[in-house]
C-alpha atoms as a PDB file:
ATOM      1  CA  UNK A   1       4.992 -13.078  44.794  1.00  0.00           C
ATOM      2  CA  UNK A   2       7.455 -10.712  46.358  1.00  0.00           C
ATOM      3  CA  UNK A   3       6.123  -7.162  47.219  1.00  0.00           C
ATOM      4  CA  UNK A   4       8.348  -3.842  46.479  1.00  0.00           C
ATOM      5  CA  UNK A   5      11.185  -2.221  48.846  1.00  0.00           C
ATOM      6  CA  UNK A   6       8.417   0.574  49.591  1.00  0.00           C
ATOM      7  CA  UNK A   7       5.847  -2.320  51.139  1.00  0.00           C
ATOM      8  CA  UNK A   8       8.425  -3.417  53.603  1.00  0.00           C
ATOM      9  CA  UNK A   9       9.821  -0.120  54.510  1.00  0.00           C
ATOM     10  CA  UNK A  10       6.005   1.129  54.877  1.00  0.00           C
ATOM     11  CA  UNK A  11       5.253  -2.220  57.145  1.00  0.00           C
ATOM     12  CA  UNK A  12       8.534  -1.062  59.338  1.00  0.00           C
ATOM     13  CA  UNK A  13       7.695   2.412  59.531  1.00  0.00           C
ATOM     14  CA  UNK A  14       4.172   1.444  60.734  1.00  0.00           C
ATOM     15  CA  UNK A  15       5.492  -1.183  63.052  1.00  0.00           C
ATOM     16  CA  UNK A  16       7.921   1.357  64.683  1.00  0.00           C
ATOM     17  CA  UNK A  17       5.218   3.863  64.892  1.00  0.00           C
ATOM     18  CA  UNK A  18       3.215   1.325  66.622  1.00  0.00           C
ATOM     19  CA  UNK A  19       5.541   1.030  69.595  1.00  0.00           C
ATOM     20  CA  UNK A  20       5.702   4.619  70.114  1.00  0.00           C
ATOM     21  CA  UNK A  21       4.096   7.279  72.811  1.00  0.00           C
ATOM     22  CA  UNK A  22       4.618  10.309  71.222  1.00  0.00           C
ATOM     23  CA  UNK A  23       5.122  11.712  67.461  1.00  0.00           C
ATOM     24  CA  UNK A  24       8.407  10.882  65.599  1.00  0.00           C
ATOM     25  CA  UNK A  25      10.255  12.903  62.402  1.00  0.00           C
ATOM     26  CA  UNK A  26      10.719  11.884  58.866  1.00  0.00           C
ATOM     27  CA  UNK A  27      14.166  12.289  60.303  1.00  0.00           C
ATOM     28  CA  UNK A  28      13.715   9.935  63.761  1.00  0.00           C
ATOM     29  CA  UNK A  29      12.350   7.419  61.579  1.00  0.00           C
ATOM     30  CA  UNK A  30      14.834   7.266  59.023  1.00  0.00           C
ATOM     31  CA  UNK A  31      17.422   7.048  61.152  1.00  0.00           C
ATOM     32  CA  UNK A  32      15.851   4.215  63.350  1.00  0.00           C
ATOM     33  CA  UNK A  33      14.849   2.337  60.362  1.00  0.00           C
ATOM     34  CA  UNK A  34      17.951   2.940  58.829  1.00  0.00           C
ATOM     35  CA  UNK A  35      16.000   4.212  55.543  1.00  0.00           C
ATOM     36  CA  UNK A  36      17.462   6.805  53.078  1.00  0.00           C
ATOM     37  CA  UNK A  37      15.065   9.935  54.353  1.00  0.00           C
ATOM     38  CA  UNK A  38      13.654  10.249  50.297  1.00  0.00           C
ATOM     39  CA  UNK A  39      12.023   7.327  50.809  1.00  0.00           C
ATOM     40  CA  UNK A  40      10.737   7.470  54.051  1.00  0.00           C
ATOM     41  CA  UNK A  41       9.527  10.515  53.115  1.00  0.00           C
ATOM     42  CA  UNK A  42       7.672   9.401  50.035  1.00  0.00           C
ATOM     43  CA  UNK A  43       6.108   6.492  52.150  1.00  0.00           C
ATOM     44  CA  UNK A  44       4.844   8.600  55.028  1.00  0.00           C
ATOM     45  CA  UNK A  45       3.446  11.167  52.357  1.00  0.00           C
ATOM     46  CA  UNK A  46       1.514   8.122  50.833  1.00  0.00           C
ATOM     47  CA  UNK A  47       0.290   6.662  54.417  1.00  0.00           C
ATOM     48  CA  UNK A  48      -1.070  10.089  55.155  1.00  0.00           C
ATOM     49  CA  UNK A  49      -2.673  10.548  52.545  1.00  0.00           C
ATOM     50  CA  UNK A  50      -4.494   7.567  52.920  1.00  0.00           C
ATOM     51  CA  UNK A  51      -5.199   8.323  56.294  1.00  0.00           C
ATOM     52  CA  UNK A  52      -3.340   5.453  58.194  1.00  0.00           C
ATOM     53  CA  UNK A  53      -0.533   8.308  59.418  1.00  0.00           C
ATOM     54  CA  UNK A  54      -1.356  11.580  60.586  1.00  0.00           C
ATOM     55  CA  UNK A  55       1.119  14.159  60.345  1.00  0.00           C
ATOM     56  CA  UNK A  56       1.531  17.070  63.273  1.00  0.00           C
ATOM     57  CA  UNK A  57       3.044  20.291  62.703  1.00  0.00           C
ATOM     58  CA  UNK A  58       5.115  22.668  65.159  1.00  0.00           C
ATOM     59  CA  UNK A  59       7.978  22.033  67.832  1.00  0.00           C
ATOM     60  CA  UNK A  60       6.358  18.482  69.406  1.00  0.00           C
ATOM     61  CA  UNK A  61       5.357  17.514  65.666  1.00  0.00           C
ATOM     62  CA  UNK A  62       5.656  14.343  63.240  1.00  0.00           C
ATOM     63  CA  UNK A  63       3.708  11.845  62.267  1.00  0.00           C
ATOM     64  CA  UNK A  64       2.172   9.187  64.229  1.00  0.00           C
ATOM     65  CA  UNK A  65      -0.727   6.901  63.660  1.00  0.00           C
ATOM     66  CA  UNK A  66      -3.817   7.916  61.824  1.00  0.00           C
ATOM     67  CA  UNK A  67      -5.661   4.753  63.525  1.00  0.00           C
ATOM     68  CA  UNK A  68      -5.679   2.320  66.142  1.00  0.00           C
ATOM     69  CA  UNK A  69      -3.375  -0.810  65.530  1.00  0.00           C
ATOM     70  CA  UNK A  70      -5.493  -3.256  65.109  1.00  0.00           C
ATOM     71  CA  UNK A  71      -8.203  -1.145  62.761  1.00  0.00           C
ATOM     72  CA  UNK A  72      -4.883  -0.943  60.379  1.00  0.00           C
ATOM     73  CA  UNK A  73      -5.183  -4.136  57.660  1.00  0.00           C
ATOM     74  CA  UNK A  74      -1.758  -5.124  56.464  1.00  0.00           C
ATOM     75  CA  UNK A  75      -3.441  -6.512  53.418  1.00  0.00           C
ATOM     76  CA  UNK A  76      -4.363  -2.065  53.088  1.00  0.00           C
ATOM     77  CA  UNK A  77      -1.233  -1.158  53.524  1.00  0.00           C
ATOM     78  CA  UNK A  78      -0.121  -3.325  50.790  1.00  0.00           C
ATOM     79  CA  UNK A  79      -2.634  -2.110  48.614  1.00  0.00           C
ATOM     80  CA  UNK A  80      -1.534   1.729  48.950  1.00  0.00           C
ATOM     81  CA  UNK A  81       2.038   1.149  48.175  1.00  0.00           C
ATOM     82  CA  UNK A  82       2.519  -1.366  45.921  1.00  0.00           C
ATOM     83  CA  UNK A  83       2.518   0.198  41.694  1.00  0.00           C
ATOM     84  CA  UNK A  84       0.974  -2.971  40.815  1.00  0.00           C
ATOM     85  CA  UNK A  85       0.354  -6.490  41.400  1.00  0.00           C
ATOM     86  CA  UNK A  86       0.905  -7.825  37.863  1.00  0.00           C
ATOM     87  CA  UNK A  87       2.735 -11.435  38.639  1.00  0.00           C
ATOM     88  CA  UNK A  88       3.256 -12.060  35.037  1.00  0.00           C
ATOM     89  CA  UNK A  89       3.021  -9.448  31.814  1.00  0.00           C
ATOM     90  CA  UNK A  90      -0.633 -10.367  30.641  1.00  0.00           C
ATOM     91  CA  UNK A  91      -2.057  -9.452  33.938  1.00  0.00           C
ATOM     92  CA  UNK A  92      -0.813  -5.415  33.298  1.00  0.00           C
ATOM     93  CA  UNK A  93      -3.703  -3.559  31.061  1.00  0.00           C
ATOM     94  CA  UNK A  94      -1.488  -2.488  28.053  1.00  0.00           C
ATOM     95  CA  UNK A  95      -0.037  -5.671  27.647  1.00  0.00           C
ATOM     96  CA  UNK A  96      -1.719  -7.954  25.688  1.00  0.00           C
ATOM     97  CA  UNK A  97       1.159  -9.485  23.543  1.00  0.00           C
ATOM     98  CA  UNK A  98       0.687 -13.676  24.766  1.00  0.00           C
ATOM     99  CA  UNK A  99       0.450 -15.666  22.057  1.00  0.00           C
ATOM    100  CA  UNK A 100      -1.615 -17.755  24.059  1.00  0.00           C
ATOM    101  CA  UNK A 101      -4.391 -15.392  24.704  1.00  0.00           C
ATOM    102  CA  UNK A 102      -7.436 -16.358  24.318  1.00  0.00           C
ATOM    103  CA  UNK A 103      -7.210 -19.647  25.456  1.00  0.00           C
ATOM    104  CA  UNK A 104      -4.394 -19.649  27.791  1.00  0.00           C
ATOM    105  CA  UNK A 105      -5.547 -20.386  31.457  1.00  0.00           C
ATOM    106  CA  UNK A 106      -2.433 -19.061  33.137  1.00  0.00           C
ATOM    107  CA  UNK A 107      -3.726 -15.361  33.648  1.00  0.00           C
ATOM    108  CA  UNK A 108      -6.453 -16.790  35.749  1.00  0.00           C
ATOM    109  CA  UNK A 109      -4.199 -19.045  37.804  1.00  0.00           C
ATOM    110  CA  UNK A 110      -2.379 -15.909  38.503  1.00  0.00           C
ATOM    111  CA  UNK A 111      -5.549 -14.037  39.679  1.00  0.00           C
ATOM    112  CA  UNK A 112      -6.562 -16.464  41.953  1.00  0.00           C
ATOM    113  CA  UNK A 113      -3.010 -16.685  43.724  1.00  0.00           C
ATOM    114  CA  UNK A 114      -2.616 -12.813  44.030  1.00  0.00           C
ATOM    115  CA  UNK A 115      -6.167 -12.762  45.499  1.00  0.00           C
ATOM    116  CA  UNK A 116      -4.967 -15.968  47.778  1.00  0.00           C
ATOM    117  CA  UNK A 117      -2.070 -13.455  48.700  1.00  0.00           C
ATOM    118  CA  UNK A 118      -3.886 -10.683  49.597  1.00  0.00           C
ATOM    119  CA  UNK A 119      -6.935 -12.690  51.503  1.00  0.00           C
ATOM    120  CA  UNK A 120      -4.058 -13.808  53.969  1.00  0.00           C
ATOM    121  CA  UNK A 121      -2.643  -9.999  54.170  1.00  0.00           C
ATOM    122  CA  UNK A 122      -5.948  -8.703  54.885  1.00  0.00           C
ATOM    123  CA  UNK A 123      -6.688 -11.089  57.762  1.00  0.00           C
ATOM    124  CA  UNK A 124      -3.586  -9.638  59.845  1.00  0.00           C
ATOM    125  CA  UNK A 125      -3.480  -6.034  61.870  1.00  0.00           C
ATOM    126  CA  UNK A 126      -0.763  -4.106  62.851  1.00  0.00           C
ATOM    127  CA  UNK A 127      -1.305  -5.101  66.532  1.00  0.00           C
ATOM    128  CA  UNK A 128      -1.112  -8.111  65.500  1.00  0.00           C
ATOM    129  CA  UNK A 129       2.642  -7.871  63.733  1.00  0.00           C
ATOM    130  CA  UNK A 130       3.803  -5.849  66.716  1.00  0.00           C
ATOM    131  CA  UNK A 131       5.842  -6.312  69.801  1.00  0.00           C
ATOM    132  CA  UNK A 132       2.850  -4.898  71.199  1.00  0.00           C
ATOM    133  CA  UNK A 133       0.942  -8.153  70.835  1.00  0.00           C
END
């Protein structure tokens, strides 16, 4: 399973976040990152409003984190970025075109390793992927 661009630029931008004292800008982070600012932009917007990132306003603002480290699941994160997690066509709703289907057994195969995926995402913390730890 590979996850989307936006998963591993939202891991970074947590990771760098992690490391940090005070607030940084869309800006600070894209440029650290080296992430076109659109996207970082669209990625914070997302963590904040899912409460992971909290965003400060006025002359010392930017975002920062909305929790501690370790109270932030990877697995979570994942979960909040990510479209979709359809591995193969007959796992998306609107796509029920196998010819297979009823009796084909690969859909469930497919559950079970996405759910394998995530189990191991969700045992892991952001302290736990940082240089902190």
């Amino acid at each position: 399973m590979r996850l989307n661009q936006a998963s591993d630029f939202a891991l970074r931008i947590l990771m760098l976040l992690a490391d940090q004292k005070d607030p940084l800008t869309v800006d600070e982070i894209a440029t650290r990152l080296d992430i076109a600012k659109s996207h970082t932009m669209k990625i914070v917007a997302k963590l904040v409003k899912a409460g992971i990132l909290l965003s400060l306003r006025g002359r010392t603002g930017g975002v920062r984190l909305g929790k501690k480290a370790d109270e932030i699941i990877i697995g979570d994160v994942v979960r909040i970025v990510e479209a979709d997690f359809a591995i193969v066509e007959c796992m998306l709703p609107d796509h029920q075109t196998c010819l297979f289907l009823p009796s084909c057994k690969l859909k469930g195969l497919m559950h079970q390793a996405r759910s394998a995926f995530l189990k191991v995402l969700d045992e892991q913390n952001l302290e736990m992927i940082t240089s902190r730890s």
